[in-house]
C-alpha atoms as a PDB file:
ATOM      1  CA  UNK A   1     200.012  56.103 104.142  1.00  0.00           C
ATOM      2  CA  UNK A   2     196.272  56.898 104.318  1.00  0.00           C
ATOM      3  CA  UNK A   3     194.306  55.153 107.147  1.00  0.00           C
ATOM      4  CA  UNK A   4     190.941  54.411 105.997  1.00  0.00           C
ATOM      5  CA  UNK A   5     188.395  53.291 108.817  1.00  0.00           C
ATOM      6  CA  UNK A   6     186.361  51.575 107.777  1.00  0.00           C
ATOM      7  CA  UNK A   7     188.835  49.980 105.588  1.00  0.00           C
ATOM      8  CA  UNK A   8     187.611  50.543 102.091  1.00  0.00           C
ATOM      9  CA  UNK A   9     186.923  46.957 101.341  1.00  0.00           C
ATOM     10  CA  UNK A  10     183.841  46.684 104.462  1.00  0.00           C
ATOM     11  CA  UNK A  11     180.384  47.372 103.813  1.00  0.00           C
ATOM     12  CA  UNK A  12     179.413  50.864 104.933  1.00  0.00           C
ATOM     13  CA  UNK A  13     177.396  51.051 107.913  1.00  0.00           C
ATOM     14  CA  UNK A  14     173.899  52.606 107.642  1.00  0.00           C
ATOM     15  CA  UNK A  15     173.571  56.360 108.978  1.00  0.00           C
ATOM     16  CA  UNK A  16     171.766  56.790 112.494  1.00  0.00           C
ATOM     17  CA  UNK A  17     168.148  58.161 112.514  1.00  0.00           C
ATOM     18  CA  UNK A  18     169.221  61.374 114.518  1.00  0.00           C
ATOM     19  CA  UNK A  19     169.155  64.421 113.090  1.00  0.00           C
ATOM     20  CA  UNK A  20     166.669  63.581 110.152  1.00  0.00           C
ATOM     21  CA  UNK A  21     162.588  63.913 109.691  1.00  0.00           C
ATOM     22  CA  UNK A  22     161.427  60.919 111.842  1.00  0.00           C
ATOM     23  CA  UNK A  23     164.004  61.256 114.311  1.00  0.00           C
ATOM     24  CA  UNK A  24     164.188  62.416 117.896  1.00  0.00           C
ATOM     25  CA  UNK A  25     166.327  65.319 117.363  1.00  0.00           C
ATOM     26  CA  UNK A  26     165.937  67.387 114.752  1.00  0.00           C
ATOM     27  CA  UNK A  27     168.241  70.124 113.867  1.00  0.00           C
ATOM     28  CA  UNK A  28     167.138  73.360 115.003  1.00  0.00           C
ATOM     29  CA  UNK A  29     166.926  76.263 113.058  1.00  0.00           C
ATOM     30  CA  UNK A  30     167.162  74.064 109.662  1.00  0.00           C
ATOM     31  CA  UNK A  31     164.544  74.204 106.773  1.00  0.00           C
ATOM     32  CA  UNK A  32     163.477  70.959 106.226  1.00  0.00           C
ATOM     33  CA  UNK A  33     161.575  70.211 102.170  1.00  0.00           C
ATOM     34  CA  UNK A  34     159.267  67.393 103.108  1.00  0.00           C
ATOM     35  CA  UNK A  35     157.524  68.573 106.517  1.00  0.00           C
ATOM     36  CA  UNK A  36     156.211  72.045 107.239  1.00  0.00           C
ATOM     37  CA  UNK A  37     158.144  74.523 109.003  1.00  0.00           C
ATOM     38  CA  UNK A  38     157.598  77.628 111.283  1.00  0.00           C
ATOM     39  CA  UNK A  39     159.499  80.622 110.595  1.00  0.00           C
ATOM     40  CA  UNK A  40     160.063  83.080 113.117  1.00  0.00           C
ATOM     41  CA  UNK A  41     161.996  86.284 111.110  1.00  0.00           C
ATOM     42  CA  UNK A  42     160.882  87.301 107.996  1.00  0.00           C
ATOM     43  CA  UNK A  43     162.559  85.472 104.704  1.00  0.00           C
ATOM     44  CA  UNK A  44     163.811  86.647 102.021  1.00  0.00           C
ATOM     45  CA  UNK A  45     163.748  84.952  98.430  1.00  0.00           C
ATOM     46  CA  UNK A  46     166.308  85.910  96.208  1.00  0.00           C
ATOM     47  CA  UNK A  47     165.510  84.282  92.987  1.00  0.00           C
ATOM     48  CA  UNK A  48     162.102  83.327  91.771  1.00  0.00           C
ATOM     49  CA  UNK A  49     159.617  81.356  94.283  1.00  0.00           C
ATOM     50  CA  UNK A  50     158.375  78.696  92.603  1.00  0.00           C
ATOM     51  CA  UNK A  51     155.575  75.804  93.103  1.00  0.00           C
ATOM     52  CA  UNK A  52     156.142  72.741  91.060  1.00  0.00           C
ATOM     53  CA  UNK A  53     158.053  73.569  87.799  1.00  0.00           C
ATOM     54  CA  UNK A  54     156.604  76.628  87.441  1.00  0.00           C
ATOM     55  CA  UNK A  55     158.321  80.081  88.624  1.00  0.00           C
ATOM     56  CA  UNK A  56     156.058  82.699  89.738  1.00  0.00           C
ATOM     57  CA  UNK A  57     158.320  85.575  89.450  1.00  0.00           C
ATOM     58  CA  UNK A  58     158.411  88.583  91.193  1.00  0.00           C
ATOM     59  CA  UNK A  59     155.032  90.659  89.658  1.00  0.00           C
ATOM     60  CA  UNK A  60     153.128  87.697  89.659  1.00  0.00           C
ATOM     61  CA  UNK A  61     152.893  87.202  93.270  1.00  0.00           C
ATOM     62  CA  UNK A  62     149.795  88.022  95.626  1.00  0.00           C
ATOM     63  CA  UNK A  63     150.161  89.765  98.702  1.00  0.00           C
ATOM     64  CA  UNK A  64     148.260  89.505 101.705  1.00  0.00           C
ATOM     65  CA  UNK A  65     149.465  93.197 103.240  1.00  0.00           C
ATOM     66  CA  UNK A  66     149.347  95.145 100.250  1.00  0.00           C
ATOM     67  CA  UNK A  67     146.716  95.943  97.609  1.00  0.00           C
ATOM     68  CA  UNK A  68     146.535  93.263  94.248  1.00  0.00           C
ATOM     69  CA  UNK A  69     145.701  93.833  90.716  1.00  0.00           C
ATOM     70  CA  UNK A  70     144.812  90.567  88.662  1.00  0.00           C
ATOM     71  CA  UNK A  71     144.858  91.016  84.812  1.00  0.00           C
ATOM     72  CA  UNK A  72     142.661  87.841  84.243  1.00  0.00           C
ATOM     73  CA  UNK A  73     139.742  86.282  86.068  1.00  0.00           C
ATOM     74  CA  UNK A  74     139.841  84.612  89.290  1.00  0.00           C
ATOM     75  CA  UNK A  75     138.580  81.233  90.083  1.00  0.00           C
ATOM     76  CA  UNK A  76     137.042  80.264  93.619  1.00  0.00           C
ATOM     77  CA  UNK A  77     136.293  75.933  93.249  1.00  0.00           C
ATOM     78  CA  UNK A  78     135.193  73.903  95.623  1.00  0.00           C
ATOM     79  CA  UNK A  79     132.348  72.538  97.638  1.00  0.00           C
ATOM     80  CA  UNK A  80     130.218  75.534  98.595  1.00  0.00           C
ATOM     81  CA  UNK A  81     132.868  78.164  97.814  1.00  0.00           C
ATOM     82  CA  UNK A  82     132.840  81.500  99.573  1.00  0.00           C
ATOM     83  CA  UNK A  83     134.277  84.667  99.773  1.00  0.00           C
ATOM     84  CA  UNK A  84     134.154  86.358 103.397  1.00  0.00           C
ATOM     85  CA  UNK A  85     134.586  89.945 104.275  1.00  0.00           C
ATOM     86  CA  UNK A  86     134.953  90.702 107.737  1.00  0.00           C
ATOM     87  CA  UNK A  87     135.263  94.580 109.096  1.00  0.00           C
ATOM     88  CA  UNK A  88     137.040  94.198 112.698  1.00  0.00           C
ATOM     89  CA  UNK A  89     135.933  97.915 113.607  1.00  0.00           C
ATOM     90  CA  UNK A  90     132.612  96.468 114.276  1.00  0.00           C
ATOM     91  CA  UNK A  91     130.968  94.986 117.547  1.00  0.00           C
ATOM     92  CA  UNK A  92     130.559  91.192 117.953  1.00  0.00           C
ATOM     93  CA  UNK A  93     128.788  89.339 115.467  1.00  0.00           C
ATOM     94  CA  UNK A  94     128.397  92.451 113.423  1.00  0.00           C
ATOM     95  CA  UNK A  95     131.540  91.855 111.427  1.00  0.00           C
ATOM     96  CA  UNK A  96     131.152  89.531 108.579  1.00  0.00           C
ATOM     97  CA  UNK A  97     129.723  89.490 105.114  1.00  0.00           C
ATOM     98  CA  UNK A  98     130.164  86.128 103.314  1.00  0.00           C
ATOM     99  CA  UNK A  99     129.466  85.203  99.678  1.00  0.00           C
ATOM    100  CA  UNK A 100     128.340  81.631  98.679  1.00  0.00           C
ATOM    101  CA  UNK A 101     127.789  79.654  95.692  1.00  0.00           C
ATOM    102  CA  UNK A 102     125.889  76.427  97.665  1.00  0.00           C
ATOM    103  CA  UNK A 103     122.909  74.227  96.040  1.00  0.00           C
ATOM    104  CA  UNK A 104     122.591  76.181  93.141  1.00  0.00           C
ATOM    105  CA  UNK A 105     121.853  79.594  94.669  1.00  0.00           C
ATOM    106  CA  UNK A 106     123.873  82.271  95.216  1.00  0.00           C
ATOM    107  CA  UNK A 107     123.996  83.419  98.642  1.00  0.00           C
ATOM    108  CA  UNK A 108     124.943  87.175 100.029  1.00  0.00           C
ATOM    109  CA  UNK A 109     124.821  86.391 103.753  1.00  0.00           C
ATOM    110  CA  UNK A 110     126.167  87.380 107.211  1.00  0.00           C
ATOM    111  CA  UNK A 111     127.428  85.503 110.147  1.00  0.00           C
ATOM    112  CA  UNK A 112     128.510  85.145 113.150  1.00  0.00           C
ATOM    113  CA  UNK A 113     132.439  85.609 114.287  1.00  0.00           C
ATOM    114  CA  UNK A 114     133.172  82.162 114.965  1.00  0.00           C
ATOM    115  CA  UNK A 115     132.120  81.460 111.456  1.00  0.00           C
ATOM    116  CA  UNK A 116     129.718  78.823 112.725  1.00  0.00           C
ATOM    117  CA  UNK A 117     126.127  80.319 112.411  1.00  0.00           C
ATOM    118  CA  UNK A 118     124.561  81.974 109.494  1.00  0.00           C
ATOM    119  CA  UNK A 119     122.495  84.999 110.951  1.00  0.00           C
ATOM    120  CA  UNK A 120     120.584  87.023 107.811  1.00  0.00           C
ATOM    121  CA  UNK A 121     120.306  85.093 104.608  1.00  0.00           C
ATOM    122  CA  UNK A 122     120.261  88.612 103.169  1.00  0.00           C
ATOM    123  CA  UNK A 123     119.847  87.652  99.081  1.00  0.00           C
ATOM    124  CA  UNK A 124     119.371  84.333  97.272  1.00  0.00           C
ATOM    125  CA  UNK A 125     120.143  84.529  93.464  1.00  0.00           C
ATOM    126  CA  UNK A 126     118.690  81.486  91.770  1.00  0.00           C
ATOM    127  CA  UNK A 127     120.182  79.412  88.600  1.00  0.00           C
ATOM    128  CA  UNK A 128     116.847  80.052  87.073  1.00  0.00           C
ATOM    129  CA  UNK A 129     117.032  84.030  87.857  1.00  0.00           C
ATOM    130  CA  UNK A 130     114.653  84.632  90.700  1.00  0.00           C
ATOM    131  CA  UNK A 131     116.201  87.073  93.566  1.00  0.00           C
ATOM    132  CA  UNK A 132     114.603  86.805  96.890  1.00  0.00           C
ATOM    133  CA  UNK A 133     115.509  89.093  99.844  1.00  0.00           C
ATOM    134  CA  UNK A 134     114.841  88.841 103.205  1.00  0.00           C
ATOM    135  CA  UNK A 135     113.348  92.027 104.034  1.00  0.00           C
ATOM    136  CA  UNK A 136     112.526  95.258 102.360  1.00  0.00           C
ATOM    137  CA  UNK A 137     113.654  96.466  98.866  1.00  0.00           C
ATOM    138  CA  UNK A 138     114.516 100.469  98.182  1.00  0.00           C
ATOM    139  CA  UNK A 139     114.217 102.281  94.810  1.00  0.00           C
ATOM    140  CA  UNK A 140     114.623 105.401  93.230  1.00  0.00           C
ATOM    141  CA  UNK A 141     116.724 106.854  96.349  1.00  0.00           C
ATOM    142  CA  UNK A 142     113.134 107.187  98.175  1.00  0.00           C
ATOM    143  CA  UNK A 143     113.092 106.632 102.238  1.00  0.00           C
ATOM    144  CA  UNK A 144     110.005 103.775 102.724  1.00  0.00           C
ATOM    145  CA  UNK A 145     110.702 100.476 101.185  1.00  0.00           C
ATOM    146  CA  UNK A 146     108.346  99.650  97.984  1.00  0.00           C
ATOM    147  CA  UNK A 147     104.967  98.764  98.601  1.00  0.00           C
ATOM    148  CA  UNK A 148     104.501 100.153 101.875  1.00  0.00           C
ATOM    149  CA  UNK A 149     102.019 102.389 102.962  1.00  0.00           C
ATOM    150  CA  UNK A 150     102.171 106.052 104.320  1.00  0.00           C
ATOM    151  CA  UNK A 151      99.944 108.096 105.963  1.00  0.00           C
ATOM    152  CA  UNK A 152      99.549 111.245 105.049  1.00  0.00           C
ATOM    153  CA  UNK A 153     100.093 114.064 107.597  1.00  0.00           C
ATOM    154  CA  UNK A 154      97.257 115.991 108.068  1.00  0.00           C
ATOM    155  CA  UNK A 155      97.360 119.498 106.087  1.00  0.00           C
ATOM    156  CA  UNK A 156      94.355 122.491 105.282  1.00  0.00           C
ATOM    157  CA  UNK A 157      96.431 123.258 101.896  1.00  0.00           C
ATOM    158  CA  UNK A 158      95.983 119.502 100.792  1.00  0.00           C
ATOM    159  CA  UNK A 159      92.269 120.134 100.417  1.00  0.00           C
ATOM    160  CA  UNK A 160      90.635 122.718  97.801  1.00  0.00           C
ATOM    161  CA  UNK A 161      87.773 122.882  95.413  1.00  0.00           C
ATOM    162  CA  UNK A 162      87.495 123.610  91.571  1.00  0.00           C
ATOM    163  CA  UNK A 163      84.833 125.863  89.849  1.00  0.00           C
ATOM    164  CA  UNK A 164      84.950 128.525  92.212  1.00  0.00           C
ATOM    165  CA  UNK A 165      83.883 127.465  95.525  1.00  0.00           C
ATOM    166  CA  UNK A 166      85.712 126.221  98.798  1.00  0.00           C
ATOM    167  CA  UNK A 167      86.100 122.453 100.063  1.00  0.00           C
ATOM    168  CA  UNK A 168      87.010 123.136 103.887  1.00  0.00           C
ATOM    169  CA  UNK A 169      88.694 120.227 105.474  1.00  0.00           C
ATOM    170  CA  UNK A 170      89.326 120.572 109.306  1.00  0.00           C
ATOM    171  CA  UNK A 171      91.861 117.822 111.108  1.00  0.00           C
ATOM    172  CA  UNK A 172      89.178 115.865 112.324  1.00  0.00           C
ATOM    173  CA  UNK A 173      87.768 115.346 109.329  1.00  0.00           C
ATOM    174  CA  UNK A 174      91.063 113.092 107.411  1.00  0.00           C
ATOM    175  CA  UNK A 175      90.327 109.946 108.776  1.00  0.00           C
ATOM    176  CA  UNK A 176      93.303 108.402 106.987  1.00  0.00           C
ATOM    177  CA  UNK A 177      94.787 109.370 104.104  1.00  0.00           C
ATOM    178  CA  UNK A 178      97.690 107.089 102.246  1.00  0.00           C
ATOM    179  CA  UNK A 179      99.591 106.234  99.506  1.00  0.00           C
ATOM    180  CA  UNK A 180     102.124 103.899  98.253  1.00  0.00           C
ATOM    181  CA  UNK A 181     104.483 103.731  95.801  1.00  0.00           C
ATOM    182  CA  UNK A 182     106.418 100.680  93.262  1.00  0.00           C
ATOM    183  CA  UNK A 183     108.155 101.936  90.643  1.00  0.00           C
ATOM    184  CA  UNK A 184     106.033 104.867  89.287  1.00  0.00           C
ATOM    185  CA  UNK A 185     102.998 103.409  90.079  1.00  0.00           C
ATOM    186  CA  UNK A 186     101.049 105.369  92.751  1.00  0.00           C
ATOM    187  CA  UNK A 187      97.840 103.946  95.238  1.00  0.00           C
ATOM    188  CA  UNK A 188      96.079 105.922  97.264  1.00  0.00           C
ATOM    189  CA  UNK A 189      93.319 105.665  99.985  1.00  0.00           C
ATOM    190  CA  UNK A 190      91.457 108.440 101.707  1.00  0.00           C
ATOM    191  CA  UNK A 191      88.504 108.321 103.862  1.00  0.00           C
ATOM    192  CA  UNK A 192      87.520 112.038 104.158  1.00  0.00           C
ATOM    193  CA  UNK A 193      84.458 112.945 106.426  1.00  0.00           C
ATOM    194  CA  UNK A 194      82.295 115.530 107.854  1.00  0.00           C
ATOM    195  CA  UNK A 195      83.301 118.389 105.374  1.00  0.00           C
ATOM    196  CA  UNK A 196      81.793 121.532 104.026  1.00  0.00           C
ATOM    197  CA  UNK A 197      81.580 122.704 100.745  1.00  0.00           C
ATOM    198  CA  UNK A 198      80.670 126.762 100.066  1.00  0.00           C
ATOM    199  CA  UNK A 199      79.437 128.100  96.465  1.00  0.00           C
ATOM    200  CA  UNK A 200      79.811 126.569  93.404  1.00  0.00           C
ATOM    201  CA  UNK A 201      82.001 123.303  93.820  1.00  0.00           C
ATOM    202  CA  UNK A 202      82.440 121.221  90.450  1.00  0.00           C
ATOM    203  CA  UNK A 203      85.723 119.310  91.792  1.00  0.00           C
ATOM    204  CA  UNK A 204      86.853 118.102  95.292  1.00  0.00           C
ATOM    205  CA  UNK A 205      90.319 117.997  95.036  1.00  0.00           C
ATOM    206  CA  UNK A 206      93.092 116.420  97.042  1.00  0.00           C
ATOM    207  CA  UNK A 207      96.832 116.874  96.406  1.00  0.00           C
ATOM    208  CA  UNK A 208      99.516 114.243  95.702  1.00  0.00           C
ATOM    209  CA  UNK A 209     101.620 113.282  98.380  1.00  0.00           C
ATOM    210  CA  UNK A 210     104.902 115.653  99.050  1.00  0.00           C
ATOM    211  CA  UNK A 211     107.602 114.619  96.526  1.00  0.00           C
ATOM    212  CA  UNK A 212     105.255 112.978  94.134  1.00  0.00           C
ATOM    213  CA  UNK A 213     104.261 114.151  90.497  1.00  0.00           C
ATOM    214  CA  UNK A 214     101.291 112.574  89.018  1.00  0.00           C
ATOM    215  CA  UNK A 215     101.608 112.061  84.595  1.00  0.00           C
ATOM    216  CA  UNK A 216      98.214 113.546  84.508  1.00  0.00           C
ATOM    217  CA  UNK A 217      96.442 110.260  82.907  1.00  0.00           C
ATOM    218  CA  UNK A 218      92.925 111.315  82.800  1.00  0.00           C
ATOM    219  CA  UNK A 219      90.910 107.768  83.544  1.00  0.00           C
ATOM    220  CA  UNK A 220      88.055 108.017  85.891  1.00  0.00           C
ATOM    221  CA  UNK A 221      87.956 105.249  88.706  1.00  0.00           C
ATOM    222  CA  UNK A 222      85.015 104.879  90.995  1.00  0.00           C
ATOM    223  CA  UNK A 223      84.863 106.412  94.630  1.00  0.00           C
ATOM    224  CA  UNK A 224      81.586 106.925  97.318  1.00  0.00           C
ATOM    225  CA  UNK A 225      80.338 109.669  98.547  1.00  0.00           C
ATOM    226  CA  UNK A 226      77.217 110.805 100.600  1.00  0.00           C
ATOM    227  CA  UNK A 227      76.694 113.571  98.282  1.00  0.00           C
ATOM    228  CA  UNK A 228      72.952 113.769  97.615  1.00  0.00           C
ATOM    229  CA  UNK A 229      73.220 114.123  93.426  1.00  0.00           C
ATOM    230  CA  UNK A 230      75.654 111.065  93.392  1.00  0.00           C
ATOM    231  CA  UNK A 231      75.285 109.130  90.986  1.00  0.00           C
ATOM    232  CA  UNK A 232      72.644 105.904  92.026  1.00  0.00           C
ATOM    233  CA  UNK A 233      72.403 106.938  95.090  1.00  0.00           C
ATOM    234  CA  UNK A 234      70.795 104.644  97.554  1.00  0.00           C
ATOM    235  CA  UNK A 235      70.889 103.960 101.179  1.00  0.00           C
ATOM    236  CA  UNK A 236      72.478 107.924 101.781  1.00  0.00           C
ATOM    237  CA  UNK A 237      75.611 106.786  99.259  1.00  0.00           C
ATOM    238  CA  UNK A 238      76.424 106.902  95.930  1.00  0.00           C
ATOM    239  CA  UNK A 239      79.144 106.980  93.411  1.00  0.00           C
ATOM    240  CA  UNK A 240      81.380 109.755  91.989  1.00  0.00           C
ATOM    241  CA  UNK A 241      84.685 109.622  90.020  1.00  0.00           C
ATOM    242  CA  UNK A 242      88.236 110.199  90.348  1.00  0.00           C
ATOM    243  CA  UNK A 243      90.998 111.010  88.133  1.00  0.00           C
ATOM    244  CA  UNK A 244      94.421 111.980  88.183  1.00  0.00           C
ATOM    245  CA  UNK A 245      93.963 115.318  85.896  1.00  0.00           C
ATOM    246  CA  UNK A 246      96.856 117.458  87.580  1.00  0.00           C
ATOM    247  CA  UNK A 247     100.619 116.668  88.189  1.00  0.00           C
ATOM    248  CA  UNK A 248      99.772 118.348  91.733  1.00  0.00           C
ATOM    249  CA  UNK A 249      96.378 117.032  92.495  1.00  0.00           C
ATOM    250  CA  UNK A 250      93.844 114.249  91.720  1.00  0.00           C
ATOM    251  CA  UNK A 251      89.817 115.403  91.462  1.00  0.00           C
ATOM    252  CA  UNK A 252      86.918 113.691  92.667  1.00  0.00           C
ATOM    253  CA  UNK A 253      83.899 114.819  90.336  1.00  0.00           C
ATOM    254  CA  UNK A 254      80.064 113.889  90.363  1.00  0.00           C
ATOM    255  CA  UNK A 255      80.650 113.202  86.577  1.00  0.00           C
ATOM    256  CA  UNK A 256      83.598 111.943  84.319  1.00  0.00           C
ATOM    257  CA  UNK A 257      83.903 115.913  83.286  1.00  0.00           C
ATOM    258  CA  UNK A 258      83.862 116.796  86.464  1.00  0.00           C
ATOM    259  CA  UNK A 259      81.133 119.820  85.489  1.00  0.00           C
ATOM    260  CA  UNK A 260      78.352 118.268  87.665  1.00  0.00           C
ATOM    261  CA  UNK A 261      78.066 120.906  90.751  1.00  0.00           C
ATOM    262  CA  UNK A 262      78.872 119.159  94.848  1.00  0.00           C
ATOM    263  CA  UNK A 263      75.564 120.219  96.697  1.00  0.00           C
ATOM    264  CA  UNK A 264      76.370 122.952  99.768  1.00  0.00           C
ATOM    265  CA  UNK A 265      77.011 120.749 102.685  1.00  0.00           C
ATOM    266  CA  UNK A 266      78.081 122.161 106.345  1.00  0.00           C
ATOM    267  CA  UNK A 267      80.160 119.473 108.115  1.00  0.00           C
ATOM    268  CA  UNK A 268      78.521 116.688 106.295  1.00  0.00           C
ATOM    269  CA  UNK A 269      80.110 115.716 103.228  1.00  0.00           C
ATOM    270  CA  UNK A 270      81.906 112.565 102.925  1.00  0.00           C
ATOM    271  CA  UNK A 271      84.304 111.413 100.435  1.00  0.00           C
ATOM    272  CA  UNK A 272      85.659 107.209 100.865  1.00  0.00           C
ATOM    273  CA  UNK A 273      87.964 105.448  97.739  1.00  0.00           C
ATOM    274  CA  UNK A 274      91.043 104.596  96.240  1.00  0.00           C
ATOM    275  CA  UNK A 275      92.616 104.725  93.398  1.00  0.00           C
ATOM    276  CA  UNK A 276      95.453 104.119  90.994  1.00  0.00           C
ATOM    277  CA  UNK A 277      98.078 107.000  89.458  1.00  0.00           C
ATOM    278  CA  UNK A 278     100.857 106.703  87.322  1.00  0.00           C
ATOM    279  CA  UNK A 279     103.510 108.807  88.730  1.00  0.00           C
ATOM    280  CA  UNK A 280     105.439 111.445  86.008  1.00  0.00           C
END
C-alpha cells in the first residue's frame, strides 16, 4: 500500500528559503525573472523576445554591433536629453561630441571623457531661432572666417593708372592695405603713400583682392588725398572719389567721372580711405 509521509491528512509544511531570491544560496547557473542576471556565453532566443505583452520580433530589433535602419521617427525624452558621439581613435578629452536639448536651447557641445565637464559650448540654437557660436563662422568655402580682416600682400601689378599715364607704387609706399569679406559684401582700407604719378593720370587704380570679383556698381564714396587739385583742399588734403567701376579693380578719381587729371607728383602722392563693394 502507498506510504504517504506526511500522511495526507497533516498540514503541509512550508518550503525552506534556500534556493530562492532572498535566500543564502541561490542556484547557480539558473535564470531567475524577478532580479537581474549576468550572463557569461552568449544567448540565444528562439522565439520572439518580448517586453510586456508585446513581441518585438525578429526585424524589429536594434542592434548595438551592427548598423540600424528605423522606418519611423525616433524619440529621445527626458530631463536634458542627449545624444553623445564619442570617436575612441582620438587623444584624451578629444573624443566626444554630445547633443542636448537643456533650458530651451539646443546645445552641440563637447566634453570631456569622464563625461563630467563640458569643454566648448560649440552652438546654441534658441526656441526663438537665434544661433550663437562660440568662435568663428566660414562661408562660401573661403579660408578666413567672415568679417575678418586681411592684409594685402604687397604687389607692383596691384597698382596702375588710367588715361594713359603710370601710378608707380614701390613696397614702402603700401602702408596697409585690407579687405574683408560677409557674404558678398566687400570693405576695404588702404593707406597708400609717397607715390609718383608720370603723364596724364585721370584714375589711380588699385585691384581687388586675389579671388575676388567686384559687380562693377558704379557709386562714388569719399577718400583723401594730398593731391593739390583735390577737391576743398585745405590744410595740404582734400577729397577725391572712389568707385568700384571694374570687376578687377576699383578707381580713385579727382571727380565722380573720373576725367579730372592727378597732378605729376615724384614720391609724394598720397592716397588714405575705405570703402564699400558688392562682390559679383
Amino acid at each position: 500500500m502507498p506510504i504517504y509521509n506526511p500522511p495526507p491528512t497533516a498540514v503541509p509544511t512550508a518550503h525552506h528559503t534556500t534556493h530562492e531570491v532572498g535566500g543564502a544560496d541561490l542556484i547557480a547557473n539558473n535564470a531567475w525573472t524577478n532580479q537581474q542576471n549576468t550572463f557569461t556565453v552568449d544567448q540565444k532566443i528562439s522565439g520572439n523576445l518580448a517586453l510586456g505583452d508585446a513581441a518585438l520580433g525578429t526585424t524589429n530589433v536594434a542592434r548595438t554591433d551592427l548598423a540600424n535602419t528605423f522606418a519611423s521617427g525616433q524619440f529621445f525624452s527626458g530631463s536634458n536629453p542627449n545624444v553623445t558621439w564619442r570617436d575612441t581613435s582620438q587623444a584624451a578629452d578629444l573624443k566626444i561630441f554630445d547633443i542636448v536639448n537643456t533650458s530651451q536651447t539646443f546645445v552641440i557641445r563637447t566634453v570631456n571623457d569622464a563625461f563630467n565637464a563640458e569643454l566648448v559650448r560649440v552652438l546654441t540654437l534658441t526656441r526663438g531661432g537665434d544661433a550663437q557660436v562660440s568662435r568663428d563662422l566660414y562661408e562660401k568655402g573661403r579660408t578666413t572666417p567672415m568679417g575678418h580682416w586681411v592684409a594685402v600682400p604687397y604687389s607692383a601689378g596691384n597698382f596702375t593708372a588710367g588715361g594713359g599715364g603710370t601710378w608707380t607704387v614701390d613696397a614702402g609706399d603700401q602702408i596697409y592695405y585690407g579687405y574683408s569679406v560677409v557674404g558678398k559684401t566687400m570693405w576695404v582700407q588702404f593707406q597708400i603713400a609717397f607715390t609718383t604719378t608720370t603723364g596724364v593720370v585721370t584714375s589711380l587704380r588699385i585691384a581687388t583682392p586675389s579671388g575676388f570679383t567686384l559687380a562693377g556698381l558704379n557709386v562714388p564714396q569719399t577718400i583723401y588725398t594730398n593731391a593739390g587739385n583735390a577737391v576743398g583742399i585745405s590744410g595740404g588734403w582734400g577729397t577725391a572719389i572712389v568707385k568700384g567701376d571694374s570687376a578687377a579693380y576699383f578707381s580713385l578719381g579727382l571727380d565722380i567721372n573720373t576725367t579730372v587729371q592727378w597732378p605729376v607728383m615724384t614720391n609724394s602722392l598720397y592716397v588714405y580711405g575705405s570703402a564699400t563693394f558688392p562682390l559679383a
